[in-house]
N, C-alpha and C. Protein backbone atom coordinates (compact mmCIF):
# COMPACT_ATOMS: atom_id res chain seq x y z
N UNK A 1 13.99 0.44 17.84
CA UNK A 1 13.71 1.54 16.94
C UNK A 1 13.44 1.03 15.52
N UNK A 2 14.35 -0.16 15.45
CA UNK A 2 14.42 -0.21 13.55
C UNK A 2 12.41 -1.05 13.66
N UNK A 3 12.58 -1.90 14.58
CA UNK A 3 11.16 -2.89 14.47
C UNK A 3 9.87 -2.00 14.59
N UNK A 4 9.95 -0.70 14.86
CA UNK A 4 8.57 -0.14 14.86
C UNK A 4 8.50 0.55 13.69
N UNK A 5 10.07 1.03 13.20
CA UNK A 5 9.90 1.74 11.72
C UNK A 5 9.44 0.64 10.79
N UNK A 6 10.27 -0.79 11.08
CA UNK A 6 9.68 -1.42 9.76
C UNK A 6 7.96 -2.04 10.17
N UNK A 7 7.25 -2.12 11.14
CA UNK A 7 6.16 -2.05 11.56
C UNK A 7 5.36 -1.26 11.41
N UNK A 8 5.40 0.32 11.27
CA UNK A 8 4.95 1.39 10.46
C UNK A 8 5.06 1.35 9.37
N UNK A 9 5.88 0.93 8.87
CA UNK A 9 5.71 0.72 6.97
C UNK A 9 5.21 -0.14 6.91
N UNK A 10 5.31 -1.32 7.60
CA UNK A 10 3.81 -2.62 7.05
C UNK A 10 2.50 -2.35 7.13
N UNK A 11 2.27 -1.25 8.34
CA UNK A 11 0.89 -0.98 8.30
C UNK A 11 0.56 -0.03 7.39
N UNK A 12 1.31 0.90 6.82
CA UNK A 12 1.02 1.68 6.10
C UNK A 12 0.79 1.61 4.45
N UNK A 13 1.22 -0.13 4.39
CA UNK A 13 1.49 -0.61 3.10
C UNK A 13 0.11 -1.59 3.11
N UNK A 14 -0.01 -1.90 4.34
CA UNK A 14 -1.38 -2.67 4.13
C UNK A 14 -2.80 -1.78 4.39
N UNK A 15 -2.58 -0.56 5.19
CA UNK A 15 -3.62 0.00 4.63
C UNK A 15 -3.98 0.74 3.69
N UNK A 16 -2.97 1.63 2.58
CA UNK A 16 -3.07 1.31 1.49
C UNK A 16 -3.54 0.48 0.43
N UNK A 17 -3.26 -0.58 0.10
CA UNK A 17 -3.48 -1.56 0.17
C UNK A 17 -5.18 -2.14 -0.37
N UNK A 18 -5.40 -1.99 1.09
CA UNK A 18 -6.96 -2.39 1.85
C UNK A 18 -7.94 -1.34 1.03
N UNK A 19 -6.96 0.14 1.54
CA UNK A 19 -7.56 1.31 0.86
C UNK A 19 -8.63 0.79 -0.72
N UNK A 20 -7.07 0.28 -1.49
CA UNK A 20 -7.62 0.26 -2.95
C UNK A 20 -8.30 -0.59 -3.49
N UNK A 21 -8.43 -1.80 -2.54
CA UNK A 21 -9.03 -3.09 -2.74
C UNK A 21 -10.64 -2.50 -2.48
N UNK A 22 -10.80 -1.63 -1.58
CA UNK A 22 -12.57 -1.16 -1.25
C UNK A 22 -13.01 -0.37 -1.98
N UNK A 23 -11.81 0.85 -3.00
CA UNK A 23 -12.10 1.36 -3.64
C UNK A 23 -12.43 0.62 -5.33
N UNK A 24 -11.65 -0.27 -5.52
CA UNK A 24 -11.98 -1.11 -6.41
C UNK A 24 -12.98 -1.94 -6.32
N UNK A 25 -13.47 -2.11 -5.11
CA UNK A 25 -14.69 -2.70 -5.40
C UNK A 25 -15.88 -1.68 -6.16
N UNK A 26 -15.90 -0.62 -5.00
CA UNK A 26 -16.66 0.26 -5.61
C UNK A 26 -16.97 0.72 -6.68
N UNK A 27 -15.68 1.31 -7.25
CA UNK A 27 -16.04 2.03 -9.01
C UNK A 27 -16.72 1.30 -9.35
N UNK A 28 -17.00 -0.05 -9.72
CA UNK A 28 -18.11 -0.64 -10.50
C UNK A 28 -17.63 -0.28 -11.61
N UNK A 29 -16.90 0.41 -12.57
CA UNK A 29 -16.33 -0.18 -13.63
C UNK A 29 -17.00 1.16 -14.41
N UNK A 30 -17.97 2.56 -13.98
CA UNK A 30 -18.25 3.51 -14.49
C UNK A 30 -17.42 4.50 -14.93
N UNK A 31 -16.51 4.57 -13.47
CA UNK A 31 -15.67 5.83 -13.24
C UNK A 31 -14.49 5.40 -13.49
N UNK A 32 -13.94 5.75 -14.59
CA UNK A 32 -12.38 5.64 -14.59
C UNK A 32 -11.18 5.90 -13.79
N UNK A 33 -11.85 7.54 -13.22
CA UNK A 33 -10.75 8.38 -12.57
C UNK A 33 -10.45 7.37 -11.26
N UNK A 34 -12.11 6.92 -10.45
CA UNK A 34 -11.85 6.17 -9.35
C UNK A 34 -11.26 4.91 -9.27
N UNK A 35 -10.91 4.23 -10.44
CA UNK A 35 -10.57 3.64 -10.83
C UNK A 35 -8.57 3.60 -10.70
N UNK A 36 -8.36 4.86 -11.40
CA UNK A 36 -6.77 5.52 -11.75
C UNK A 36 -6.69 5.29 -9.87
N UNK A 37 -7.95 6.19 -9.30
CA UNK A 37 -7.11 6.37 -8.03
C UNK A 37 -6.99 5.33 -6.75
N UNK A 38 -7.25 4.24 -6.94
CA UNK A 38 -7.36 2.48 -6.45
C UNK A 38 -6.10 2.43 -6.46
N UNK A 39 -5.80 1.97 -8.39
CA UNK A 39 -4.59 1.82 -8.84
C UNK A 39 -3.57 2.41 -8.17
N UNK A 40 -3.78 3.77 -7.98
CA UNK A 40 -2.37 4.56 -7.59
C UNK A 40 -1.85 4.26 -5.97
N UNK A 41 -3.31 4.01 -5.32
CA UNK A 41 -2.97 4.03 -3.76
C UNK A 41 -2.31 2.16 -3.60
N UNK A 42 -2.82 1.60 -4.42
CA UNK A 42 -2.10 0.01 -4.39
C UNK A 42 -0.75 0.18 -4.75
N UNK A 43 0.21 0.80 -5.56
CA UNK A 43 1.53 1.26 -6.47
C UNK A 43 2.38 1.57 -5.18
N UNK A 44 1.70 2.51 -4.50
CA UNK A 44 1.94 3.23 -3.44
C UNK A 44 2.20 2.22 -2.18
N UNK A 45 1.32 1.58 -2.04
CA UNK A 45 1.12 0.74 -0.91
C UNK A 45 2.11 -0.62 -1.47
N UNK A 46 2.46 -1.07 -2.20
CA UNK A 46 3.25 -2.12 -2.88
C UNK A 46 4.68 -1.14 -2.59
N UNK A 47 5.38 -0.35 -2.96
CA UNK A 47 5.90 0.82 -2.89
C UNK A 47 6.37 0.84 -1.80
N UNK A 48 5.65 1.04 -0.88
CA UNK A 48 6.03 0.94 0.66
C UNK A 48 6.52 -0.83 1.05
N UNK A 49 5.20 -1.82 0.87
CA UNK A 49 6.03 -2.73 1.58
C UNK A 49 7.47 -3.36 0.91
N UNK A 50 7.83 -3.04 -0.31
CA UNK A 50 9.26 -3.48 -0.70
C UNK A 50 10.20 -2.56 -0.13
N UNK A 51 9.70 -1.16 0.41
CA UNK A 51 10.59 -0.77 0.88
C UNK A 51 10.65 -0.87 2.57
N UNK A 52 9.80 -1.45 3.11
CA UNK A 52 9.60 -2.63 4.61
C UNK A 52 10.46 -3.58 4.34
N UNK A 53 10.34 -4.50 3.06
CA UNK A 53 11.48 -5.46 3.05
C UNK A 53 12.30 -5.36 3.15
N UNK A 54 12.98 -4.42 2.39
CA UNK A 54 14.07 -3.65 1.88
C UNK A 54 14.65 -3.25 3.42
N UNK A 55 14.38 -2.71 4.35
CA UNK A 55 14.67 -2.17 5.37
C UNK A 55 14.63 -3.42 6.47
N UNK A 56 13.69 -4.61 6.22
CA UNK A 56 13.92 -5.78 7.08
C UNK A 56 15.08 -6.25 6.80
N UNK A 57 15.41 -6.68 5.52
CA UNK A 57 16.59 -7.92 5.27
C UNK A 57 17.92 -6.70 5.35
N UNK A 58 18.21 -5.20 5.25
CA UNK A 58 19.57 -4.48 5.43
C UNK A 58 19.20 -4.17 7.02
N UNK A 59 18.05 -4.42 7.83
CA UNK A 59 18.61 -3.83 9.71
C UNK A 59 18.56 -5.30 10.59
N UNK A 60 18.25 -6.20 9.89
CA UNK A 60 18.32 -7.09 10.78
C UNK A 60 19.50 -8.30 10.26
């Protein structure tokens, strides 16, 4: 049980992640907002995998 929860938060932290890395490519440096919203989904996705760690090193 604990290895698929912390396996769902890795994937969910890396596609996040991935998310903001394609979105940052994109903006091209015009759009700010798309820009803010890269940023936020990476925060998010960083966010998650410390709290994957966090949940690896206290269940195992």
């Amino acid at each position: 049980m604990t290895d698929s929860l912390i396996a769902v938060c890795c994937a969910a932290a890396l596609t996040l992640l991935l998310k903001s890395a394609v979105g940052l490519a994109r903006a091209g440096g015009t759009d700010p907002s798309a820009e803010a919203r890269s940023v936020t989904s990476a925060l998010y996705g960083c966010g998650i995998a410390v709290l994957a760690l966090g949940l690896f090193i206290t269940l195992t």
